[in-house]
Protein backbone atom coordinates (compact mmCIF):
# COMPACT_ATOMS: atom_id res chain seq x y z
CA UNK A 1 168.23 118.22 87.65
CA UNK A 2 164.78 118.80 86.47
CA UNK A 3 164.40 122.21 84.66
CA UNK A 4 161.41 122.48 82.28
CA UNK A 5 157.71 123.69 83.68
CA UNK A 6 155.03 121.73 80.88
CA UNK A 7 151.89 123.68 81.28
CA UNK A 8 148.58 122.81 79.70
CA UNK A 9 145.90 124.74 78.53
CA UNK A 10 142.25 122.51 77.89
CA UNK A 11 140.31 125.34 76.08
CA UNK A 12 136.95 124.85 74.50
CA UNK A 13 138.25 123.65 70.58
CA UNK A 14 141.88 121.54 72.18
CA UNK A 15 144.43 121.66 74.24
CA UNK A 16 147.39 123.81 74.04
CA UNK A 17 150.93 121.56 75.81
CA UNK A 18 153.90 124.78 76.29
CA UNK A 19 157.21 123.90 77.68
CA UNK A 20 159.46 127.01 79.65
CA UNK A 21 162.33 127.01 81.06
CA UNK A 22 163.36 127.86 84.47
CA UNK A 23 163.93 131.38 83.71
CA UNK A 24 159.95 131.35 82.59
CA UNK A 25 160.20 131.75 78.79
CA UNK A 26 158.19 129.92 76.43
CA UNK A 27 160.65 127.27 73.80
CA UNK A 28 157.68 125.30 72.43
CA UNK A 29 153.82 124.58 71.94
CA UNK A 30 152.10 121.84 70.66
CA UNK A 31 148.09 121.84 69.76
CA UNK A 32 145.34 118.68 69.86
CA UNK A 33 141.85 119.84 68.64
CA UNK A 34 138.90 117.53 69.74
CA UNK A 35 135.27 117.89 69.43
CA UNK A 36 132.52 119.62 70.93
CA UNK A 37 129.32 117.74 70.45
CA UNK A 38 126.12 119.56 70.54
CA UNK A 39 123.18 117.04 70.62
CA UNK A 40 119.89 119.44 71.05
CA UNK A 41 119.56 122.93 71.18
CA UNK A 42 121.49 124.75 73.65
CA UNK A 43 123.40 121.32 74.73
CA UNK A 44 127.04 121.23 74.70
CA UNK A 45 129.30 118.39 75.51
CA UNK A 46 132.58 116.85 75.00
CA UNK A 47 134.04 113.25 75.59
CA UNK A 48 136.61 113.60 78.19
CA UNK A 49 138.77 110.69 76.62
CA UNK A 50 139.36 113.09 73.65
CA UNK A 51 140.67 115.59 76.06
CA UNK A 52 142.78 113.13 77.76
CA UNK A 53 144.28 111.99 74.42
CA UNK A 54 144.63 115.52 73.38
CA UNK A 55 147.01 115.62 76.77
CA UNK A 56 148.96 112.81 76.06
CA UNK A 57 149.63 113.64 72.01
CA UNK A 58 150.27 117.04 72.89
CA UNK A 59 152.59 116.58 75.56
CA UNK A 60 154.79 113.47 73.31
CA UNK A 61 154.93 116.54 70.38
CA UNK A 62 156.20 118.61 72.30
CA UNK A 63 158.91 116.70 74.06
CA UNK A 64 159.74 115.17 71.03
CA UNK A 65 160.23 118.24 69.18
CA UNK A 66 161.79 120.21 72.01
CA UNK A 67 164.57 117.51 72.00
CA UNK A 68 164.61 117.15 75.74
CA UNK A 69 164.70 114.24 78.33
CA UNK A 70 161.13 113.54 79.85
CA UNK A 71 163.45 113.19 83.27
CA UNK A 72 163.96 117.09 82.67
CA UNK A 73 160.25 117.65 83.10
CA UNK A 74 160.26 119.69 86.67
CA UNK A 75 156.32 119.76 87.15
CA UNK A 76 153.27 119.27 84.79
CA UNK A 77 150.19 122.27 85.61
CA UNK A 78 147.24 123.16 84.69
CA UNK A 79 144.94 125.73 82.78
CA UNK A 80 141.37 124.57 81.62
CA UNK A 81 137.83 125.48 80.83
CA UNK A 82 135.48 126.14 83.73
CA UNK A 83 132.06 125.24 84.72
CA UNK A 84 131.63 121.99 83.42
CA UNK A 85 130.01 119.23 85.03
CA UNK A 86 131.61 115.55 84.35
CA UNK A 87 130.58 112.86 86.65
CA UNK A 88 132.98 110.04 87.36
CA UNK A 89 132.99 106.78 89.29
CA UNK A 90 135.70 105.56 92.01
CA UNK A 91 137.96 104.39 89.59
CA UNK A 92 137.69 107.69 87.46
CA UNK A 93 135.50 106.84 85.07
CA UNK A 94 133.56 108.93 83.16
CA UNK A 95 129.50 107.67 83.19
CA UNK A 96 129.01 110.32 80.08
CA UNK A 97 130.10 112.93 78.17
CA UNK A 98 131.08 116.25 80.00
CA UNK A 99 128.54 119.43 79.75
CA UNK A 100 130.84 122.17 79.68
CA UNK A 101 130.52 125.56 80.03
CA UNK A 102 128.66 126.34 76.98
CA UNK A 103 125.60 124.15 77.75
CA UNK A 104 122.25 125.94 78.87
CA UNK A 105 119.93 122.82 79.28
CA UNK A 106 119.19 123.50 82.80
CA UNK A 107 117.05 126.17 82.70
CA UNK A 108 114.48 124.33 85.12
CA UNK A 109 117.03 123.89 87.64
CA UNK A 110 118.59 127.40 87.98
CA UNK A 111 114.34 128.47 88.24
CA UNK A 112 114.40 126.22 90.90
CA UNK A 113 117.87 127.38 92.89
CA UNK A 114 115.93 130.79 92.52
CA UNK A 115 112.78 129.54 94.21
CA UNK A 116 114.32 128.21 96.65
CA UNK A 117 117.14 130.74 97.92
CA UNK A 118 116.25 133.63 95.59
CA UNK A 119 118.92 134.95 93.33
CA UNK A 120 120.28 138.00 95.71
CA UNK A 121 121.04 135.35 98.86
CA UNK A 122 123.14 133.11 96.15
CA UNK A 123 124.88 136.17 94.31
CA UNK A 124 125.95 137.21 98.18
CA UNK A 125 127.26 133.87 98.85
CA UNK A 126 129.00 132.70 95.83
CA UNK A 127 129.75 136.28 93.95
CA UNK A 128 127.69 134.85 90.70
CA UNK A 129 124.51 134.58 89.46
CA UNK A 130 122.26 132.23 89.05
CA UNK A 131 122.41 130.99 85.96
CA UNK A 132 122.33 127.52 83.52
CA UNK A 133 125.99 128.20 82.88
CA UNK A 134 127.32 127.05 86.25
CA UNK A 135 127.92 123.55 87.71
CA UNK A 136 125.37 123.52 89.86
CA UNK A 137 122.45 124.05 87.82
CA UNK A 138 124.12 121.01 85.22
CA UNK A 139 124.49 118.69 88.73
CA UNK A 140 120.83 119.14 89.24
CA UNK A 141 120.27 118.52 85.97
CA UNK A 142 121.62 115.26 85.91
CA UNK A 143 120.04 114.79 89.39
CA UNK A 144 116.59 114.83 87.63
CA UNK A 145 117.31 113.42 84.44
CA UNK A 146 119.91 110.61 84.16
CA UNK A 147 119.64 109.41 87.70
CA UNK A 148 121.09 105.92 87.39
CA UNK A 149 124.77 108.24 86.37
CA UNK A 150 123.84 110.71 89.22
CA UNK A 151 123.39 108.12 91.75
CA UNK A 152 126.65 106.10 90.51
CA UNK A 153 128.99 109.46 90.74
CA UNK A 154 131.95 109.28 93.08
CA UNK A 155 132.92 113.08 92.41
CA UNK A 156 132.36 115.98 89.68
CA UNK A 157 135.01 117.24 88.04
CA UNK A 158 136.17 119.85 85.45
CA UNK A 159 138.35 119.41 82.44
CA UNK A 160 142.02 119.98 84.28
CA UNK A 161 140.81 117.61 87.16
CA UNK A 162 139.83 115.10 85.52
CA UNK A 163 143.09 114.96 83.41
CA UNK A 164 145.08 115.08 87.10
CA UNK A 165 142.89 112.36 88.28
CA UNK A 166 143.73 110.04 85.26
CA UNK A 167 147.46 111.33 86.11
CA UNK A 168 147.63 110.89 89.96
CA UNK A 169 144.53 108.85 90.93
CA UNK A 170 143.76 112.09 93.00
CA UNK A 171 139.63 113.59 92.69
CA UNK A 172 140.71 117.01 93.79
CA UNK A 173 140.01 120.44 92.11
CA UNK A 174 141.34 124.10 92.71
CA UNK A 175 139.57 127.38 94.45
CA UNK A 176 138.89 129.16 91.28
CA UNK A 177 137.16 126.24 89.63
CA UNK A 178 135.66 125.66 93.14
CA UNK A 179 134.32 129.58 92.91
CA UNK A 180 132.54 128.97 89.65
CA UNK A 181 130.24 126.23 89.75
CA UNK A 182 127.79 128.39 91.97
CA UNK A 183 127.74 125.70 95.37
CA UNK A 184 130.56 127.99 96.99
CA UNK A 185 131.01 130.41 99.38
CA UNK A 186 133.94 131.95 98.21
CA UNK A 187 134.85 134.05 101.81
CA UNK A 188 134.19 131.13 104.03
CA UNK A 189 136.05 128.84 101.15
CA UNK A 190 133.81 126.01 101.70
CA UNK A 191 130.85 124.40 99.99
CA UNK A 192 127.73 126.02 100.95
CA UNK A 193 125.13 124.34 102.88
CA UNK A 194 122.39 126.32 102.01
CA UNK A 195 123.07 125.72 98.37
CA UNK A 196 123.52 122.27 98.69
CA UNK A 197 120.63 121.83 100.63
CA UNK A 198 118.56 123.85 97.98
CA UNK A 199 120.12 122.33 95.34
CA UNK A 200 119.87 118.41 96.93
CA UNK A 201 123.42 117.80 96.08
CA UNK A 202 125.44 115.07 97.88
CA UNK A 203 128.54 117.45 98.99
CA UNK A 204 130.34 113.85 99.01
CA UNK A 205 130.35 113.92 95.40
CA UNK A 206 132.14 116.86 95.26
CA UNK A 207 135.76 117.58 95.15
CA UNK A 208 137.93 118.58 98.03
CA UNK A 209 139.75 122.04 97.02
CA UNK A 210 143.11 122.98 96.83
CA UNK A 211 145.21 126.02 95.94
CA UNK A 212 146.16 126.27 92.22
CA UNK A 213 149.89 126.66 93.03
CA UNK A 214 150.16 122.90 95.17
CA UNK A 215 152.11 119.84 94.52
CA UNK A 216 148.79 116.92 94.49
CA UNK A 217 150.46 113.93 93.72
CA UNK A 218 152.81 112.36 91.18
CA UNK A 219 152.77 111.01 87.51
CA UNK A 220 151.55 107.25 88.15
CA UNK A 221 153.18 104.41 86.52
CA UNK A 222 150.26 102.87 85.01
CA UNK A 223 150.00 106.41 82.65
CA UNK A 224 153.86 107.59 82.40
CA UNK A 225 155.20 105.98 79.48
CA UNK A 226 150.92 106.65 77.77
CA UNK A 227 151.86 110.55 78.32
CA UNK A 228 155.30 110.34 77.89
CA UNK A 229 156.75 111.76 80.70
CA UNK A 230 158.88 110.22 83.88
CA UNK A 231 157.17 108.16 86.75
CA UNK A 232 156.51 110.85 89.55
CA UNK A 233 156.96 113.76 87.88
CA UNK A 234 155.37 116.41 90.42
CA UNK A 235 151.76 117.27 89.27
CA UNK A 236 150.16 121.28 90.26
CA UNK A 237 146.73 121.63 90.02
CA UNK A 238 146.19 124.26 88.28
CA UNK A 239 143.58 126.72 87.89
CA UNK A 240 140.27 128.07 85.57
CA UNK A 241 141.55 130.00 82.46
CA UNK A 242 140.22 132.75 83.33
CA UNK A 243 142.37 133.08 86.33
CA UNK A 244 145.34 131.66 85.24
CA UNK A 245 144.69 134.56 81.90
CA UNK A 246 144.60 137.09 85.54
CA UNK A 247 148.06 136.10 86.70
CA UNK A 248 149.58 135.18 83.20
CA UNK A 249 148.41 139.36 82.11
CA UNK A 250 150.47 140.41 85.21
CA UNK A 251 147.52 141.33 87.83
CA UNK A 252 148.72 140.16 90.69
CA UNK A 253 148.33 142.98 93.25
CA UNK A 254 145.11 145.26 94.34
CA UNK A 255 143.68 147.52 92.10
CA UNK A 256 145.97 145.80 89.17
CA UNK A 257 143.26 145.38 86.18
CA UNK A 258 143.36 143.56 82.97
CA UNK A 259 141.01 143.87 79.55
CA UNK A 260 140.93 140.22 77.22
CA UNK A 261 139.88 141.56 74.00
CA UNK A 262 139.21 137.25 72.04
CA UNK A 263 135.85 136.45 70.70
CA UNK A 264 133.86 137.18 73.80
CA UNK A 265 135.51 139.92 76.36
CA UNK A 266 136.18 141.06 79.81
CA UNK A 267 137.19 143.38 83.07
CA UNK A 268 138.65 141.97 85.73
CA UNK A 269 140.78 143.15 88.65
CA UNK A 270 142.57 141.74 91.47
CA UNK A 271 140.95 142.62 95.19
CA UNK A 272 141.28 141.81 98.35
CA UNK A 273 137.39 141.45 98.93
CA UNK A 274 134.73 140.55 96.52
CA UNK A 275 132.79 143.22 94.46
CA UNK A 276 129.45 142.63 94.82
CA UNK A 277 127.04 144.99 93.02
CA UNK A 278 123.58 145.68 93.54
CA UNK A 279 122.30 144.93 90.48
CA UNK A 280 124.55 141.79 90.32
CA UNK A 281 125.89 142.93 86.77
CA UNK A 282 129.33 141.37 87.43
CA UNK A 283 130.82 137.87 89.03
CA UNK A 284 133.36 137.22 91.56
CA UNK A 285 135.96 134.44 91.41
CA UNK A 286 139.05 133.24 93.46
CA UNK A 287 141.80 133.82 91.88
CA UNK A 288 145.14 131.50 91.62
CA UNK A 289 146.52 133.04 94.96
CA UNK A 290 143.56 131.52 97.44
CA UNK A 291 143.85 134.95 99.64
CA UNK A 292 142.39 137.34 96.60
CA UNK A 293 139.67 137.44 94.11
CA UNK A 294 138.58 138.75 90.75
CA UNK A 295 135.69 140.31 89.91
CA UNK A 296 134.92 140.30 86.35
CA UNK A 297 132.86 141.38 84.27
CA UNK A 298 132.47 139.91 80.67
CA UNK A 299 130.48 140.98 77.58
CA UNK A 300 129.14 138.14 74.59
CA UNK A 301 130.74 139.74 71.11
CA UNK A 302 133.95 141.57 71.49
CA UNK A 303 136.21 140.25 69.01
CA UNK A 304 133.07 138.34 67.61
CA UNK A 305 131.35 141.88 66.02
CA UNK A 306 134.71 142.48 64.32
CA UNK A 307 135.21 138.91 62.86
CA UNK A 308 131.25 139.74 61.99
CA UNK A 309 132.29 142.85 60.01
CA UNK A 310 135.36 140.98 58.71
CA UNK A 311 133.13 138.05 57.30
CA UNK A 312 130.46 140.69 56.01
CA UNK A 313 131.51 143.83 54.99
CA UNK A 314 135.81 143.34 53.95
CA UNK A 315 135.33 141.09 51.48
CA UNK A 316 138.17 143.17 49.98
CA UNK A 317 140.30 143.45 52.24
CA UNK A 318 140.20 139.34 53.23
CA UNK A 319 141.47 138.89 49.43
CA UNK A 320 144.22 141.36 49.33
CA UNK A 321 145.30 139.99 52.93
CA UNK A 322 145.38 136.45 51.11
CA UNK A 323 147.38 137.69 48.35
CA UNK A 324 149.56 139.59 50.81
CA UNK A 325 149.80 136.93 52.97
CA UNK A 326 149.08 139.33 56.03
CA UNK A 327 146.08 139.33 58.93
CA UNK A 328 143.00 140.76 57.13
CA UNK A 329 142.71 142.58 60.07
CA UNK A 330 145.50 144.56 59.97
CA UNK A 331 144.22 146.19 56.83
CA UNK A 332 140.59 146.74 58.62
CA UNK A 333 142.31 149.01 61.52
CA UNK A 334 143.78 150.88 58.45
CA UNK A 335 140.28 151.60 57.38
CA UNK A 336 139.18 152.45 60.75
CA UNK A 337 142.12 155.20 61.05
CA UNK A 338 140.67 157.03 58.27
CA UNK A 339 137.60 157.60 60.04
CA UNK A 340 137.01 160.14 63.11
CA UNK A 341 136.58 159.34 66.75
CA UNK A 342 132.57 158.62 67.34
CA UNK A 343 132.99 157.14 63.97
CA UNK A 344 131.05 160.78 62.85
CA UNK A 345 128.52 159.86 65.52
CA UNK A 346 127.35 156.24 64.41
CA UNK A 347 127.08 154.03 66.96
CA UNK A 348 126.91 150.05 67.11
CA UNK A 349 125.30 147.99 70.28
CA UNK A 350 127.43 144.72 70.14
CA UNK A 351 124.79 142.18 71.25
CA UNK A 352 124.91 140.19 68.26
CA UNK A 353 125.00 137.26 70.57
CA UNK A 354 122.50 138.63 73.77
CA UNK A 355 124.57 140.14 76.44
CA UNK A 356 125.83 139.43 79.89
CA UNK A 357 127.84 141.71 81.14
CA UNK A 358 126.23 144.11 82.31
CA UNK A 359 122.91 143.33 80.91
CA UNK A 360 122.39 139.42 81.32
CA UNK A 361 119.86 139.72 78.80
CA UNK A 362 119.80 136.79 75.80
CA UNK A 363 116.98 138.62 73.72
CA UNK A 364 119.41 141.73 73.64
CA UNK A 365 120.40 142.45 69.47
CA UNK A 366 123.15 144.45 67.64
CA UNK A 367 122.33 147.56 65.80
CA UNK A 368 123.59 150.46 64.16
CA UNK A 369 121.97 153.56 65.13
CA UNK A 370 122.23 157.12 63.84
CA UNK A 371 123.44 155.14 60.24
CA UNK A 372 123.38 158.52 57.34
CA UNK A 373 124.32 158.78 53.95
CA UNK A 374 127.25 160.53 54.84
CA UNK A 375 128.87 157.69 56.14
CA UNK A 376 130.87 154.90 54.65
CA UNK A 377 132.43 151.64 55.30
CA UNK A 378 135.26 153.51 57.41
CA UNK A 379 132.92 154.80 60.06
CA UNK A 380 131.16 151.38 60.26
CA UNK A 381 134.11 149.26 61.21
CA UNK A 382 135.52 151.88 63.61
CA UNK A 383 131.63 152.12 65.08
CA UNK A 384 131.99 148.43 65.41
CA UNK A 385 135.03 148.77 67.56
CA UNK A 386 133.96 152.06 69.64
CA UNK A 387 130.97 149.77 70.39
CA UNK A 388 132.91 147.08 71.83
CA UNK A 389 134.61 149.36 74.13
CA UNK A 390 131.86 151.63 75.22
CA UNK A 391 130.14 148.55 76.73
CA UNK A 392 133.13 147.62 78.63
CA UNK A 393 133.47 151.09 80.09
CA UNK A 394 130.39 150.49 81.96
CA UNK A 395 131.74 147.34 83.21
CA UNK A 396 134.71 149.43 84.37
CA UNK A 397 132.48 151.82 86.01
CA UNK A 398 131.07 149.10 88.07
CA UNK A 399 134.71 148.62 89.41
CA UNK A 400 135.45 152.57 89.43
CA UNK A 401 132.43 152.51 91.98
CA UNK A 402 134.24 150.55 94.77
CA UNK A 403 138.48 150.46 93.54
CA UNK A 404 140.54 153.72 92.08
CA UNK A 405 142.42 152.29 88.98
CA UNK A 406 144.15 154.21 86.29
CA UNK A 407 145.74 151.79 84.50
CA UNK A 408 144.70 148.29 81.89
CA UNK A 409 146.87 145.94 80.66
CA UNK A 410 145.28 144.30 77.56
CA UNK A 411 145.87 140.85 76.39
CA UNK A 412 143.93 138.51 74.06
CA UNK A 413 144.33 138.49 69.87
CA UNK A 414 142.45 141.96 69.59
CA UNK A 415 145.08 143.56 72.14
CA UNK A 416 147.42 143.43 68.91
CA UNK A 417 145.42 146.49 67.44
CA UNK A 418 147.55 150.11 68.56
CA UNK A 419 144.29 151.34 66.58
CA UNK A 420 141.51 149.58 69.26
CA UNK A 421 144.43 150.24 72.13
CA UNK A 422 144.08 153.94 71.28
CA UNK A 423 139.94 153.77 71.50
CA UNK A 424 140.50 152.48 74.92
CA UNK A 425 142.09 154.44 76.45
CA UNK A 426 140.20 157.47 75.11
CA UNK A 427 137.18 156.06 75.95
CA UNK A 428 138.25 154.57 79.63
CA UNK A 429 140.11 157.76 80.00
CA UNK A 430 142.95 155.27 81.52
CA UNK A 431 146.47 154.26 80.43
CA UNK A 432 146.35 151.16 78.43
CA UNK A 433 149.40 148.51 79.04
CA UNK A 434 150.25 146.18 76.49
CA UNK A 435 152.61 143.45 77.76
CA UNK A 436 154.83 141.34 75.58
CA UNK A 437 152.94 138.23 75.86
CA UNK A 438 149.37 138.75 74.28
CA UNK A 439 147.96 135.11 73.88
CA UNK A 440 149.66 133.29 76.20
CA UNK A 441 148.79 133.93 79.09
CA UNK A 442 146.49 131.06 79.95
CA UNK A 443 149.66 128.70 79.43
CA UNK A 444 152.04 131.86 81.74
CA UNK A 445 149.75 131.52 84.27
CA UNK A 446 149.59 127.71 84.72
CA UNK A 447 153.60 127.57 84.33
CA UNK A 448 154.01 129.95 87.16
CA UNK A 449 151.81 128.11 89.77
CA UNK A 450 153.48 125.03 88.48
CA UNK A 451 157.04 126.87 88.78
CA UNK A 452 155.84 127.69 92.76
CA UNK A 453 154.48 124.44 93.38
CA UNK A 454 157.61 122.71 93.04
CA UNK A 455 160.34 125.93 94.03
CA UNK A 456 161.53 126.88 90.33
CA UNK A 457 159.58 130.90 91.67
CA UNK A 458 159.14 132.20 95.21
CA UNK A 459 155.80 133.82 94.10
CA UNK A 460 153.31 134.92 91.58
CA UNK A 461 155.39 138.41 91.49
CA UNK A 462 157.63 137.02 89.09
CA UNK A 463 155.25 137.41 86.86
CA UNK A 464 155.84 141.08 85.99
CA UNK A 465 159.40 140.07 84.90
CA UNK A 466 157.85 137.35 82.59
CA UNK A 467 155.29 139.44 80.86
CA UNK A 468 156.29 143.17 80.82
CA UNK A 469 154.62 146.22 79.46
CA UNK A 470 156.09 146.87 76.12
CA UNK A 471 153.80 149.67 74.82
CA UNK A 472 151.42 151.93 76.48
CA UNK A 473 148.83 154.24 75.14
CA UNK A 474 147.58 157.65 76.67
CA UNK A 475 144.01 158.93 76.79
CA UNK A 476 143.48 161.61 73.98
CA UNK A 477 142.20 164.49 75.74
CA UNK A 478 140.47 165.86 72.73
CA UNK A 479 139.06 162.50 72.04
CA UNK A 480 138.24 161.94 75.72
CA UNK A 481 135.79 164.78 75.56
CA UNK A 482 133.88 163.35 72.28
CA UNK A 483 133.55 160.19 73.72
CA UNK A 484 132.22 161.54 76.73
CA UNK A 485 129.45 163.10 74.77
CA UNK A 486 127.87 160.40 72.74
CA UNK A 487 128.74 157.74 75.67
CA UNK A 488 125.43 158.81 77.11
CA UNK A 489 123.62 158.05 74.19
CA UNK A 490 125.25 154.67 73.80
CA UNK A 491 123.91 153.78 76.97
CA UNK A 492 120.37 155.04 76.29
CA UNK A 493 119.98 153.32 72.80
CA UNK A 494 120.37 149.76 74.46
CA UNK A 495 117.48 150.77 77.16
CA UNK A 496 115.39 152.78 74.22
CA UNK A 497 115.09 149.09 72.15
CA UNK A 498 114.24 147.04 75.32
CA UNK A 499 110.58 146.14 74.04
CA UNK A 500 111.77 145.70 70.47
CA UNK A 501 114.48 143.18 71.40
CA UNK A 502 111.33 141.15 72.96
CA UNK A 503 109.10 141.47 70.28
CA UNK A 504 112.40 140.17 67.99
CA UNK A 505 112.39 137.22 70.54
CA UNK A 506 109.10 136.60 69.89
CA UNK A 507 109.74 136.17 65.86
CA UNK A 508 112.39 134.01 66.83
CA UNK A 509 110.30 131.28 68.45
CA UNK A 510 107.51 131.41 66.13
């Protein structure tokens, strides 16, 4: 009988293949890298043949050196980069590279979406801005630009569908990837007319949706021996990362909230209903069970301003952690513990990289303010950290408006810091979970809907058993109360440099 769950995980540099068992643990991973190809300024793009032969490498690795019998594979599932925008024809094929996520060419077009509708009527719809990031913007795009491809496009897909298309012959994609490419309403679950009459988008051209947990075909003959696995081996859709990351960290229920802490960050919770704030500072998407949804909120430089200090400012400690042969990092959060909490009242904005979350503002720059003789490299670092997290306490606010939570898990490489888990929760004022699996859980939360899809678990609760809380860290009271004083002031210092991030713009262009 067929016991193993392969679960893949397209991110933005390769793909990740993991193989679990039945009882949902992890035996064995196996990495392709391909390229990201940037041809003008704020372009992004990949070839989607280099993700499929990322797929197919990964996945022979990994069987190979897992030393079990392709016939054992129960289901094959999906986690994968969202927002992207590759057009194929009725036989699957791609007519160009992908635009993924990254890409901001369509500027013009997301002006337009906001003549036409205005940005409030989408944000209600869809729970997201408008914005170049999304799909629909990059459709229109291609709609004014390369119309000969536009015109010759049988459906857009993402990264995981089109890797289930070239698996199944199926042109299908999942709610939460559905939810993100700005054309959806995501309480009526269907494609919106409004936007896709504002927008002049074919809605034949786009994908029919599906839960992330369902059974949409089989491995097809013509690819099974190419991949390496067993003619009609059941194939689950799948889901975005960032809401496979949602189940994988354990939120499954209302009110359950998660913090990744990678190179960019983010809040998100699991609800019943949308969030949607006034001031649109956060996004809404459907998560991997089709009957709730996340709203998230997610900030540029989180782990990004401490690989920036890292790079800058611990030249030391880099060369004793490569004569140690330990994480350079580990010696950083030593540093950092030898300085007070408020870092002796420096503070750092983190928008070395604009902001979105819960600013949306590009021109936005980093800066340390209230900088002194008295202090030294220790304060710096932890002001670099306290930073970080004092801009995602206002995205937690956001929540705290509409949903009572008192609790975070954490996941993501910086979650491995007890030093930045500590800051956390004095600074949220909440109890911060750490579960065992940190950087995993795209891969966790593609295995489970694959394990559902084909009856290895009853439900996304199983989940909890997978991942559980290992360590948890309680607010400081004493700290609590200094954070709550300079918090404030924090917040003020990003509004108090509003012209001078323009006038920095400005420079930029010249």
């Amino acid at each position: 009988m067929a016991k193993y769950i392969l679960a893949h995980d397209l991110g933005t540099t390769g793909n990740k293949a993991s193989i679990y068992n039945e009882q949902g643990k992890l035996l064995n991973s196996a990495f392709a890298e391909y390229k990201t190809y940037y041809p003008h300024a704020n372009w992004a793009e990949q070839d989607p043949k280099d993700w499929w032969r990322a797929v197919t490498e990964s996945t022979r690795e990994l069987i190979s050196k897992s030393k079990i019998n392709k016939d054992e594979v129960a289901v094959i599932s999906f986690s994968a980069q969202m927002m992207g925008c590759l057009p194929v024809d009725k036989e699957g094929k791609p007519l160009r590279r992908s635009i993924i996520w990254a890409d901001q060419r369509s500027i013009k077009q997301a002006r337009e979406l906001s003549d036409s509708l205005g940005e409030e009527k989408v944000y209600k719809i869809t729970g997201h801005r408008i914005s170049p990031t999304y799909s629909v913007e990059k459709i229109m795009w291609l709609r004014d630009n390369e119309v000969e491809n536009y015109n010759n496009t049988y459906k857009f897909l993402h990264a995981k569908d089109y890797i289930v298309s070239k698996l199944t012959g199926e042109f299908i994609t999942d709610y939460s990837d559905a939810s993100g490419m700005n054309l959806y309403n995501i309480r009526e679950k269907q494609w919106s007319p409004e936007i896709l009459e504002a927008s002049r988008i074919d809605i034949d051209k786009l994908p029919t949706p599906y839960a992330s947990f369902e059974v949409v075909g089989e491995v097809e003959s013509k690819v099974a021996d190419e991949i390496g696995l067993a003619k009609g081996t059941p194939v689950v859709i799948g889901a975005g990362d960032g809401a496979c990351a949602s189940i994988g960290a354990g939120v499954v229920h209302e009110g359950n909230a998660y913090n990744y802490i990678g190179s960019s960050s983010w809040i998100a919770l699991a609800t019943k209903e949308p969030i949607l704030d006034s001031k649109r500072q956060i996004v809404n998407w459907i998560t991997m069970d089709p009957d709730m949804y996340m709203p998230c909120g997610t900030m540029q430089s989180a782990g990004a301003s401490y690989n920036w200090a890292k790079e800058n400012i611990c030249h030391l400690e880099k060369k004793v952690a490569e004569y140690l042969e330990i994480n350079p990092y580990k010696l950083m959060d030593l540093s950092i513990e030898k300085s007070n909490p408020t870092a002796n009242n420096l503070i750092f904005l983190p928008y070395l990289m604009g902001e979105r979350s819960p600013y949306w503002n590009p021109n936005a720059k980093g800066a340390f303010i209230g900088l002194t003789l008295k202090h030294n490299r220790n304060d710096i670092l932890r002001s670099v950290m306290e930073g970080v997290t004092f801009n995602l306490k206002i995205i937690s606010e956001i929540f705290e408006n509409v949903i009572d939570f008192k609790e975070i898990r954490v996941i993501g490489g910086g979650a491995k810091s007890r030093i930045w888990r500590q800051i956390m929760a004095d600074i949220y004022n909440k109890q911060i979970l750490m579960p065992q699996i940190l950087e995993e859980a795209n891969s966790l939360g593609a295995a489970v809907a694959g394990g559902i899809g084909v009856g290895i678990f009853k439900s996304f609760d199983i989940v909890e058993e997978l991942n559980p809380i290992i360590d948890v860290q309680m607010p400081d009271e004493d700290n609590v109360r200094k954070y709550e004083r300079i918090y404030p002031i924090f917040k003020k210092a990003y509004h108090s440099l509003l012209d001078i991030y323009g006038m920095l713009a400005e420079l930029d262009q010249v």
